[in-house]
PDB file of N, CA and C in Angstrom:
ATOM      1  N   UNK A   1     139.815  13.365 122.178  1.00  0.00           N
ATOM      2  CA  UNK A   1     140.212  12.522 121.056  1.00  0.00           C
ATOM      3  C   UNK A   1     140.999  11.335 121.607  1.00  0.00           C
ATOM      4  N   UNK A   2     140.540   9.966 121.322  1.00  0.00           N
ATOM      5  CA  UNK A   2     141.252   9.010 121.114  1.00  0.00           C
ATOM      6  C   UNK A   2     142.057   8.524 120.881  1.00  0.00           C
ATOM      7  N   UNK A   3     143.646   8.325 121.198  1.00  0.00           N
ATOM      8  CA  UNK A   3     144.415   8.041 120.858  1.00  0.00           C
ATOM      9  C   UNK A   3     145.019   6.174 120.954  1.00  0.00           C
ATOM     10  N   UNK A   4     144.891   5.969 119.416  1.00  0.00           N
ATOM     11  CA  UNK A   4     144.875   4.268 119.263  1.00  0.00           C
ATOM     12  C   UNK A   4     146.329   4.322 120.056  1.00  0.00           C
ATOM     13  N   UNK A   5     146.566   2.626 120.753  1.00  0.00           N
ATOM     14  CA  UNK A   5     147.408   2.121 121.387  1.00  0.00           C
ATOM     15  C   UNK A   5     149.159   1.865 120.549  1.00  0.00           C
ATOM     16  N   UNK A   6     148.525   1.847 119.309  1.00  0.00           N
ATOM     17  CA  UNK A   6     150.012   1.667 118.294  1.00  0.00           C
ATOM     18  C   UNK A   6     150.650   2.759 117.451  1.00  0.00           C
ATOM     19  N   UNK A   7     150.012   4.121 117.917  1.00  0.00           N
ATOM     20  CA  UNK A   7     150.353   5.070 117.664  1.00  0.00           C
ATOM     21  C   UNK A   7     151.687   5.569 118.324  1.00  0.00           C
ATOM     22  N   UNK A   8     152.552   5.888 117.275  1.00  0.00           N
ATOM     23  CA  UNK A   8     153.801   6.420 117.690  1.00  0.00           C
ATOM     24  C   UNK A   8     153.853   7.760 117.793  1.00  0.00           C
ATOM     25  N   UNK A   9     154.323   8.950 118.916  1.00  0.00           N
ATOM     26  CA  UNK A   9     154.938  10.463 118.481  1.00  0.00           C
ATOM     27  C   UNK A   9     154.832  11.036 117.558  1.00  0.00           C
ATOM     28  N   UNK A  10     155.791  10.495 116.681  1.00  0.00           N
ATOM     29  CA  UNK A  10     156.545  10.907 115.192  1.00  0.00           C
ATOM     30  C   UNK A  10     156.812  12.768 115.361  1.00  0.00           C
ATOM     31  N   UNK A  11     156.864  12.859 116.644  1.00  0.00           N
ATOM     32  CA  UNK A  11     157.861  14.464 116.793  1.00  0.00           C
ATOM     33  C   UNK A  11     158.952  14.555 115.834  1.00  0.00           C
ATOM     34  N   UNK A  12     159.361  15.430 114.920  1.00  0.00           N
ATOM     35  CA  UNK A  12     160.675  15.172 114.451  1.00  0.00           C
ATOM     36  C   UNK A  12     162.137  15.685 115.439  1.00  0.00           C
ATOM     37  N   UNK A  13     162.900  15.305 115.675  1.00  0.00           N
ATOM     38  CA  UNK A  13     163.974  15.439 116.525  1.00  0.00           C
ATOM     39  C   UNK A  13     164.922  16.417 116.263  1.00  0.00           C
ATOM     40  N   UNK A  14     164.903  17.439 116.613  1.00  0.00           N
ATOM     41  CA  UNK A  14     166.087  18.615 116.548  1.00  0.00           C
ATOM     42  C   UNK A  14     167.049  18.945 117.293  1.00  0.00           C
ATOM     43  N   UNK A  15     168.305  19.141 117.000  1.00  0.00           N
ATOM     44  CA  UNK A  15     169.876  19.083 117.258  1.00  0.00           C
ATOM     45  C   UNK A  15     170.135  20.528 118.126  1.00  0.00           C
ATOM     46  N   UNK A  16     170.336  21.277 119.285  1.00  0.00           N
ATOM     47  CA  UNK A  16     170.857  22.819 119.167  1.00  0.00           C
ATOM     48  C   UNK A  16     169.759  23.473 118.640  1.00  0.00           C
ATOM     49  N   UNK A  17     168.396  23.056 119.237  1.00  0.00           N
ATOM     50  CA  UNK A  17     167.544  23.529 119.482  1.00  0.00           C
ATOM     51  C   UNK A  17     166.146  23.914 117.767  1.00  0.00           C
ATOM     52  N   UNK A  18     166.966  24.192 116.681  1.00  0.00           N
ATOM     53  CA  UNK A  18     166.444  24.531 115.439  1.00  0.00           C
ATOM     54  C   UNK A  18     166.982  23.692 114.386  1.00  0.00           C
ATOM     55  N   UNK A  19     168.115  22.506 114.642  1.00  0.00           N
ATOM     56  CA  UNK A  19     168.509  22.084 113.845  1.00  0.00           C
ATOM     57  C   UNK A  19     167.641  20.381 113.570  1.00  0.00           C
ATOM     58  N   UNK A  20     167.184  20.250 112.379  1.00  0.00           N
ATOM     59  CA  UNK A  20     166.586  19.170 112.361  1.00  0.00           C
ATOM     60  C   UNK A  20     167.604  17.938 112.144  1.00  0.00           C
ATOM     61  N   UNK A  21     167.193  16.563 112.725  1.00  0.00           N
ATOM     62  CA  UNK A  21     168.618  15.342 112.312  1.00  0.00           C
ATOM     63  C   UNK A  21     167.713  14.526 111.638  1.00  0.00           C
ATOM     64  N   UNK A  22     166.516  14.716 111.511  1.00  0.00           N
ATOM     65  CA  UNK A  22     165.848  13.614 110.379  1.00  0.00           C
ATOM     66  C   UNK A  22     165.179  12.626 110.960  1.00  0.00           C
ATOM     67  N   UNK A  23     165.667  12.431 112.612  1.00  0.00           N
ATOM     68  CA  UNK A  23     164.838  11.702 112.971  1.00  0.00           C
ATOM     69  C   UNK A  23     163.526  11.758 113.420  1.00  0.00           C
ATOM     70  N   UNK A  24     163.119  10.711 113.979  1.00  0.00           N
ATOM     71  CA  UNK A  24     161.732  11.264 114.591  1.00  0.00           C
ATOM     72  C   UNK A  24     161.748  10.173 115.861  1.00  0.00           C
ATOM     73  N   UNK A  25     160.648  10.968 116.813  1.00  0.00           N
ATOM     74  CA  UNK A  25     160.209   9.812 118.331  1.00  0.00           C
ATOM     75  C   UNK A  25     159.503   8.935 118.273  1.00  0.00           C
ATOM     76  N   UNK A  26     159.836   7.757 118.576  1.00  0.00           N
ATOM     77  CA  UNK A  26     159.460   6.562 118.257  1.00  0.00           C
ATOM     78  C   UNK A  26     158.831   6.059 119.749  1.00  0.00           C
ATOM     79  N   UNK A  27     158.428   6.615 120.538  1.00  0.00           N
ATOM     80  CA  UNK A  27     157.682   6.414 121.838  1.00  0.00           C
ATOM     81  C   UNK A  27     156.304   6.327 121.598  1.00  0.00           C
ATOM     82  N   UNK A  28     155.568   5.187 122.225  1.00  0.00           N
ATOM     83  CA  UNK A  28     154.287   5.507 122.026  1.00  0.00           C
ATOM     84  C   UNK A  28     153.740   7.086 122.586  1.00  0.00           C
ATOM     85  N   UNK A  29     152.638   7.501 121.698  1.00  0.00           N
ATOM     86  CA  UNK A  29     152.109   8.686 121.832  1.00  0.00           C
ATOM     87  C   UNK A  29     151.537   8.742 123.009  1.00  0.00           C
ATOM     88  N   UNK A  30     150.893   7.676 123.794  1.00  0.00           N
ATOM     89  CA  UNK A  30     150.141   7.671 124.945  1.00  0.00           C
ATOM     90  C   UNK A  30     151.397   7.859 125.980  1.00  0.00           C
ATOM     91  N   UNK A  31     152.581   7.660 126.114  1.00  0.00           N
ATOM     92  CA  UNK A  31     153.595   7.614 127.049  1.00  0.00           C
ATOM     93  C   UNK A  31     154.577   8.532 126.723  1.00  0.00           C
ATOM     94  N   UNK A  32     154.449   9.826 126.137  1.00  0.00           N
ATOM     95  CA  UNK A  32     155.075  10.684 125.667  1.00  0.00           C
ATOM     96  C   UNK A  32     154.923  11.779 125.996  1.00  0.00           C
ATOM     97  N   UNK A  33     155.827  12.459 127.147  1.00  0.00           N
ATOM     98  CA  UNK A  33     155.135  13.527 127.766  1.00  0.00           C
ATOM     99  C   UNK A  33     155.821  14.796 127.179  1.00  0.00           C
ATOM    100  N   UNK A  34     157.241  14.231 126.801  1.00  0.00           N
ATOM    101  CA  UNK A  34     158.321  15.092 126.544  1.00  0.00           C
ATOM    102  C   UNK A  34     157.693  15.870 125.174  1.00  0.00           C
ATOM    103  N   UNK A  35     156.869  15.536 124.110  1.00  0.00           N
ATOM    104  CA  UNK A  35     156.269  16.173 123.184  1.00  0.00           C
ATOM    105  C   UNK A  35     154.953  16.412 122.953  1.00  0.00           C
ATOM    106  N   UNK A  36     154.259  16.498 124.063  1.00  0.00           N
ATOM    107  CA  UNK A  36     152.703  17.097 124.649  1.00  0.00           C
ATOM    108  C   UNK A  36     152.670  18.020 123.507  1.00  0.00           C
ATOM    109  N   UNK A  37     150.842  17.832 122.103  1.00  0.00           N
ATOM    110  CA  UNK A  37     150.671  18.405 121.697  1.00  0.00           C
ATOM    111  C   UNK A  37     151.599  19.306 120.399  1.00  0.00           C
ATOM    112  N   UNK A  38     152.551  18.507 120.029  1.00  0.00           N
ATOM    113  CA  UNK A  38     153.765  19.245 118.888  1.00  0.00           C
ATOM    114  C   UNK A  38     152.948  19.255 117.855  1.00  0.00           C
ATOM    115  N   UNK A  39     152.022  18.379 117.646  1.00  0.00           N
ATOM    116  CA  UNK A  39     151.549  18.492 115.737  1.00  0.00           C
ATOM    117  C   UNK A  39     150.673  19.743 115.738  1.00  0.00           C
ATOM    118  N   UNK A  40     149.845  20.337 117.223  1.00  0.00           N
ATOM    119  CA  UNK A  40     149.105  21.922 117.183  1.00  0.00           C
ATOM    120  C   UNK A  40     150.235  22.983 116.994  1.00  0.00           C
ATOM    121  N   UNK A  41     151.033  22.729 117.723  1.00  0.00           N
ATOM    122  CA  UNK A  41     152.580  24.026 117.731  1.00  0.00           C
ATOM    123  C   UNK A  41     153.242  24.026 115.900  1.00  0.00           C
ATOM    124  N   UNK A  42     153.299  22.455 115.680  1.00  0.00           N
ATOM    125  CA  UNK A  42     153.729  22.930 114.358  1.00  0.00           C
ATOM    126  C   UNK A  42     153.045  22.944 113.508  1.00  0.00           C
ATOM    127  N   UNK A  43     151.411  23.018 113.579  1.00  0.00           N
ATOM    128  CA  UNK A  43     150.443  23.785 112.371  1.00  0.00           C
ATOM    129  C   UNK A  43     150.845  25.019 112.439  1.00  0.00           C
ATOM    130  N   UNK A  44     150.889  25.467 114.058  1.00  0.00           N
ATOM    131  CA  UNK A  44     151.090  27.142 114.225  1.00  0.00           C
ATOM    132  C   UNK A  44     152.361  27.582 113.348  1.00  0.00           C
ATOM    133  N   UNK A  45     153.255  26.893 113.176  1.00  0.00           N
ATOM    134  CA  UNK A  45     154.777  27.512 112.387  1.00  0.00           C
ATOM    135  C   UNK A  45     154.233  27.815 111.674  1.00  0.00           C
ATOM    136  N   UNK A  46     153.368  26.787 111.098  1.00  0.00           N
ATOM    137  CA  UNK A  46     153.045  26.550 109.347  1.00  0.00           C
ATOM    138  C   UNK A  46     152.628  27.658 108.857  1.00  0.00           C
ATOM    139  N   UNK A  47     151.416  27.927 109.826  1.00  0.00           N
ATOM    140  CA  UNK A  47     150.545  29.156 109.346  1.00  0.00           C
ATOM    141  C   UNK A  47     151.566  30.769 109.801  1.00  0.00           C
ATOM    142  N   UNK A  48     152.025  30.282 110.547  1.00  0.00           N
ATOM    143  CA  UNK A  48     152.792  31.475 110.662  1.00  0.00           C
ATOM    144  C   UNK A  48     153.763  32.145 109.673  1.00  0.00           C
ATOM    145  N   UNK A  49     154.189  31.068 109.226  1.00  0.00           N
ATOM    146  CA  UNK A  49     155.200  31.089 107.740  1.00  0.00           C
ATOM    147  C   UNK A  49     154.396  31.450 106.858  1.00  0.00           C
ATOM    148  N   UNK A  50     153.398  31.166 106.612  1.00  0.00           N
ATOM    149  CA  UNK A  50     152.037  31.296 105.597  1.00  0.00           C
ATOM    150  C   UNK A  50     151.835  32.464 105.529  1.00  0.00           C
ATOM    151  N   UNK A  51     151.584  33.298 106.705  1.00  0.00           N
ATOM    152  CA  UNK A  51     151.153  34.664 106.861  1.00  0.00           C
ATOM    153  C   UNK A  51     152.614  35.456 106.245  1.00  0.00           C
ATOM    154  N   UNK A  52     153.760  35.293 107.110  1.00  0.00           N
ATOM    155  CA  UNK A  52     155.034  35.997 106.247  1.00  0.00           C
ATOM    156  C   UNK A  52     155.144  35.706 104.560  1.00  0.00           C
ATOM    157  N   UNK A  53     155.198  34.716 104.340  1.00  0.00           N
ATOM    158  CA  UNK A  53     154.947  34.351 102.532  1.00  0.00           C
ATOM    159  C   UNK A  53     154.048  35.412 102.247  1.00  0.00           C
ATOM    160  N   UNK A  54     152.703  35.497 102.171  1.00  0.00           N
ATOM    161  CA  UNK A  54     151.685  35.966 101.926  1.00  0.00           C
ATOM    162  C   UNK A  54     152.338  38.038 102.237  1.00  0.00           C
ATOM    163  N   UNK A  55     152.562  38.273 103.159  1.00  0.00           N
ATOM    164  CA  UNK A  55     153.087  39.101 103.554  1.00  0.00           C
ATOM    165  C   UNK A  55     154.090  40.315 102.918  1.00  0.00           C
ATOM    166  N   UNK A  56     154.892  39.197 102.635  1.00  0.00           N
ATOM    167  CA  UNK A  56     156.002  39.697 101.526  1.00  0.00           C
ATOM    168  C   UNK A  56     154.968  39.673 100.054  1.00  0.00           C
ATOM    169  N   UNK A  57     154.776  38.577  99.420  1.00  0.00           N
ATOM    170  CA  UNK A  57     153.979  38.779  98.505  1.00  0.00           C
ATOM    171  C   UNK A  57     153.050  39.868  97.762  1.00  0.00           C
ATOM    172  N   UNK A  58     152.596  40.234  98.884  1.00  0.00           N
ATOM    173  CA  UNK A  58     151.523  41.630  98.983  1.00  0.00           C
ATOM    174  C   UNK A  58     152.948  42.385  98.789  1.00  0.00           C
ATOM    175  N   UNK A  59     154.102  42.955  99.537  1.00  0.00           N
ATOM    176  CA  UNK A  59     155.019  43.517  99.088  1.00  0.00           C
ATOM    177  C   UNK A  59     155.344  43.983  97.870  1.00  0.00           C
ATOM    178  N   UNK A  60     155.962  42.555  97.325  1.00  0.00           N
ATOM    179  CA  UNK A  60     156.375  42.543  96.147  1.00  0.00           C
ATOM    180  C   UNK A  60     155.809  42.908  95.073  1.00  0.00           C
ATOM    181  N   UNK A  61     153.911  42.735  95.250  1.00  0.00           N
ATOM    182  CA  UNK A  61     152.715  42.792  93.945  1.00  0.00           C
ATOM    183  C   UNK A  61     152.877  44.839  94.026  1.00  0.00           C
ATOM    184  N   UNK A  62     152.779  45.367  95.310  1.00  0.00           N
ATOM    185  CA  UNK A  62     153.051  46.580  95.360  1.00  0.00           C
ATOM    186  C   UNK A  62     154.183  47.431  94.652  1.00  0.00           C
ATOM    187  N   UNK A  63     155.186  46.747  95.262  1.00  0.00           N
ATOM    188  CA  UNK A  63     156.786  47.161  94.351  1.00  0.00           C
ATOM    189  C   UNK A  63     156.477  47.126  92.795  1.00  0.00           C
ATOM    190  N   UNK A  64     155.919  45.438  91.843  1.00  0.00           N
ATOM    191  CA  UNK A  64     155.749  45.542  90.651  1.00  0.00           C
ATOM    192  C   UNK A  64     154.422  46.949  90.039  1.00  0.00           C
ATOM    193  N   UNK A  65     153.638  47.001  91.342  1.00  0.00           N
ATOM    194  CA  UNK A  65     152.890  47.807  90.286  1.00  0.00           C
ATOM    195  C   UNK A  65     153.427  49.425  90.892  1.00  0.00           C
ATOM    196  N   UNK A  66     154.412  49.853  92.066  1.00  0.00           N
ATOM    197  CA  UNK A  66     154.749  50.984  91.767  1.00  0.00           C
ATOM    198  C   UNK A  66     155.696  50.751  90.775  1.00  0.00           C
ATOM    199  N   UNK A  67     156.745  50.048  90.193  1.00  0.00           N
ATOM    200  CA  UNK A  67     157.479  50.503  89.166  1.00  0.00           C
ATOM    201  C   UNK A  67     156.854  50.443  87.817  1.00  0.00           C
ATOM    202  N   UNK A  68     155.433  49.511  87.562  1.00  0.00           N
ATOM    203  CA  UNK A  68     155.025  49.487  86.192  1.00  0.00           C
ATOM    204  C   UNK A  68     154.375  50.877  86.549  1.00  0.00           C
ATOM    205  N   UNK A  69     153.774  51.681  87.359  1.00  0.00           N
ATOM    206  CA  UNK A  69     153.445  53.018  87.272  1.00  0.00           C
ATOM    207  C   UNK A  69     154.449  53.916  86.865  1.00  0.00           C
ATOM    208  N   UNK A  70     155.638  53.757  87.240  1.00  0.00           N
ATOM    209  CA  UNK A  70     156.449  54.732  86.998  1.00  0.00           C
ATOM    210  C   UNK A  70     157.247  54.463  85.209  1.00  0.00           C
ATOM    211  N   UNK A  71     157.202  53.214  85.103  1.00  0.00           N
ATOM    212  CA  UNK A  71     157.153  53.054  83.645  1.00  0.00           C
ATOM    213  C   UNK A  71     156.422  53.562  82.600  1.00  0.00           C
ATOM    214  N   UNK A  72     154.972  53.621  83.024  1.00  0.00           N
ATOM    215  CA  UNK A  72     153.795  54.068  82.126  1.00  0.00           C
ATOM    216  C   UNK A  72     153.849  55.950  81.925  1.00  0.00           C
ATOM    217  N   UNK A  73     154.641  56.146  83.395  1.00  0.00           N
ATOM    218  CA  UNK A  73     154.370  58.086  83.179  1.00  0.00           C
ATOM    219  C   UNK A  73     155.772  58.289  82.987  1.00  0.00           C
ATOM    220  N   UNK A  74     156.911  57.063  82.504  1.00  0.00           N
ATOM    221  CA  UNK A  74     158.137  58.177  82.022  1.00  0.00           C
ATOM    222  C   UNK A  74     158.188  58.645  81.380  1.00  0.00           C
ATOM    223  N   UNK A  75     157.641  58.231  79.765  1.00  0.00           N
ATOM    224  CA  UNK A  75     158.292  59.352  78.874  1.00  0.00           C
ATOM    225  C   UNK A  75     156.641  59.288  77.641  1.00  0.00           C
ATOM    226  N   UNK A  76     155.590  59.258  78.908  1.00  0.00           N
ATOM    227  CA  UNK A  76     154.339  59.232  78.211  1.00  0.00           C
ATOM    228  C   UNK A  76     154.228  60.744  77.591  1.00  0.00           C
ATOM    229  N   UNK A  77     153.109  60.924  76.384  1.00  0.00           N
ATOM    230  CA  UNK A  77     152.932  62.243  76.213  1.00  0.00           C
ATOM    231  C   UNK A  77     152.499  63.413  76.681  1.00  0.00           C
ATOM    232  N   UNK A  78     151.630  62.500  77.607  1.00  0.00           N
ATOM    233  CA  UNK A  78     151.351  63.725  78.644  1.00  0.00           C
ATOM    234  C   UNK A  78     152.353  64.418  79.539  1.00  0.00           C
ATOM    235  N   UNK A  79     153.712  63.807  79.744  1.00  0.00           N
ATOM    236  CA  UNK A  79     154.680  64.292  80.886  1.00  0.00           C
ATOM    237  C   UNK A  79     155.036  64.904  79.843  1.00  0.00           C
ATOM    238  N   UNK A  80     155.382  64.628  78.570  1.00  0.00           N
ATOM    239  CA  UNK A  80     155.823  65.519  77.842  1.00  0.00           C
ATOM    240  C   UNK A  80     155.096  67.034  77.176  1.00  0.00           C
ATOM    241  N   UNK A  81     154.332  66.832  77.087  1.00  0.00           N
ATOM    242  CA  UNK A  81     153.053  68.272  77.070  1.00  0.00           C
ATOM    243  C   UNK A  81     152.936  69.072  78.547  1.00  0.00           C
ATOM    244  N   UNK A  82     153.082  68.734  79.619  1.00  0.00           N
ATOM    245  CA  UNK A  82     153.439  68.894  80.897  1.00  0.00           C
ATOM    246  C   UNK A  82     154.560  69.415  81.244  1.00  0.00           C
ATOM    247  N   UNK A  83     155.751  69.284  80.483  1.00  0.00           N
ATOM    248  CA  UNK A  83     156.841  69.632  81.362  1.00  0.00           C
ATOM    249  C   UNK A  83     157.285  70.900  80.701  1.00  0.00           C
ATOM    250  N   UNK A  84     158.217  71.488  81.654  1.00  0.00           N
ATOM    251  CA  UNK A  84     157.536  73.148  81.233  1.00  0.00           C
ATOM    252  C   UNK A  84     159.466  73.309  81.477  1.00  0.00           C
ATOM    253  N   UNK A  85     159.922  74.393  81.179  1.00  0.00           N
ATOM    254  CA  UNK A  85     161.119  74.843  80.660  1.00  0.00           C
ATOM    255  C   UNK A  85     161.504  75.917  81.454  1.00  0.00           C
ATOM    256  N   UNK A  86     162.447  76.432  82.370  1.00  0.00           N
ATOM    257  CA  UNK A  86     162.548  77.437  83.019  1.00  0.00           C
ATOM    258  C   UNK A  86     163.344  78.549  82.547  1.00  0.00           C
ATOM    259  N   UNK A  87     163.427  79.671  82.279  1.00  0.00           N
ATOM    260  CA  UNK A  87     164.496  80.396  81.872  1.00  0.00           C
ATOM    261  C   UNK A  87     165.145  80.954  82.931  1.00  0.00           C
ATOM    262  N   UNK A  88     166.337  80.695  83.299  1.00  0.00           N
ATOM    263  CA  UNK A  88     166.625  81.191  84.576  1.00  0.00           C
ATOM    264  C   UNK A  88     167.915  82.462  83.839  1.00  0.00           C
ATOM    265  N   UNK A  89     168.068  82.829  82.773  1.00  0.00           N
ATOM    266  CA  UNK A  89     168.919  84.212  82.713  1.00  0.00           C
ATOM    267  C   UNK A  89     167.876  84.946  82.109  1.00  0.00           C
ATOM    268  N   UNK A  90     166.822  86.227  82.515  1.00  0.00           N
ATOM    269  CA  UNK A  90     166.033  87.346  81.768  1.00  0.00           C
ATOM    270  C   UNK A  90     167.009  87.839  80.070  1.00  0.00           C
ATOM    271  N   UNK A  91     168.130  87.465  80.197  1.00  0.00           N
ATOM    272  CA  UNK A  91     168.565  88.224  78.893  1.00  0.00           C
ATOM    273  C   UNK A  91     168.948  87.120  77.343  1.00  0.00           C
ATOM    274  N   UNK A  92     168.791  85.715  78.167  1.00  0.00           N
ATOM    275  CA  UNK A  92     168.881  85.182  76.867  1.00  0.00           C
ATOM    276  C   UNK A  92     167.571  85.261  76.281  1.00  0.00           C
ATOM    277  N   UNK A  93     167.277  84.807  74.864  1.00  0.00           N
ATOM    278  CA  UNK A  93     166.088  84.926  74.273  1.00  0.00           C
ATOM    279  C   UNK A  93     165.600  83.983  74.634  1.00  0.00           C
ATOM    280  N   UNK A  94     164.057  83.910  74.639  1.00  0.00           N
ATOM    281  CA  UNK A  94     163.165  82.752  75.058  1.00  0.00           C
ATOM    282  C   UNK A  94     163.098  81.733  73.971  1.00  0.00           C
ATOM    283  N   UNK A  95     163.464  80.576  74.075  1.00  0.00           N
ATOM    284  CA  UNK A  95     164.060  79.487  73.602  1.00  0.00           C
ATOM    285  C   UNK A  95     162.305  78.694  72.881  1.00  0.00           C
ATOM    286  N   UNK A  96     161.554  79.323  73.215  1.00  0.00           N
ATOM    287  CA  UNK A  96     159.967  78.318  73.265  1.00  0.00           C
ATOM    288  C   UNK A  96     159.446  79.929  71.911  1.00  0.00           C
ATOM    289  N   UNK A  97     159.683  81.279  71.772  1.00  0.00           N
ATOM    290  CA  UNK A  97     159.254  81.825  70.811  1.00  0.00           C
ATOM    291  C   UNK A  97     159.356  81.556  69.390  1.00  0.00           C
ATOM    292  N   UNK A  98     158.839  81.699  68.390  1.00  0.00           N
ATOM    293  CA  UNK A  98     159.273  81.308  67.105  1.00  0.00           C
ATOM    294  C   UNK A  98     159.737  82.635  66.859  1.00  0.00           C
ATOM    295  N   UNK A  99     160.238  83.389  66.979  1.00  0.00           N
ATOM    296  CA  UNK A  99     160.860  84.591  65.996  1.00  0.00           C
ATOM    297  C   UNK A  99     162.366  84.508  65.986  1.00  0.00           C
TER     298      UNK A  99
END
């Protein structure tokens, strides 16, 4: 690829290694060795961030539909036809007889 003669860098300039200052490199691109290739490295962030977004996302869609599951079987009728009563003393009367 071709790189026209009035093309500038435009690296953006960072402070302490992660900190951005807003600027950018104003060196022609053809005489710029110090930022060889930055606009491929920072698609890679991009997509890399992309994949974590996406990532968590899938998370979160999981979390909403285990708790709307656990919403739908709390106090549905079936848990209630289901749930069964233990008598744990033999001498009280059984609480489920009609007599």
């Amino acid at each position: 690829m071709q790189v026209p003669a009035d093309e500038v860098c435009g690296c953006p300039l960072v402070r302490d290694v992660f900190e951005l200052t807003g600027d950018f490199c104003r060196v022609p691109k053809r005489r710029c060795n110090r930022h060889y290739c930055w606009e491929k490295l920072r698609r890679a962030e991009v997509d890399l961030e992309r994949v974590r977004v996406w990532y968590k996302l899938d998370e979160l869609f999981e979390q909403e539909r285990n708790v709307r599951a656990a919403m739908t079987n709390r106090a549905g009728l079936l848990a209630l036809m289901l749930h069964q009563t233990i008598q744990h003393d033999p001498l009280s009367p059984d609480l489920r007889s009609h007599r």
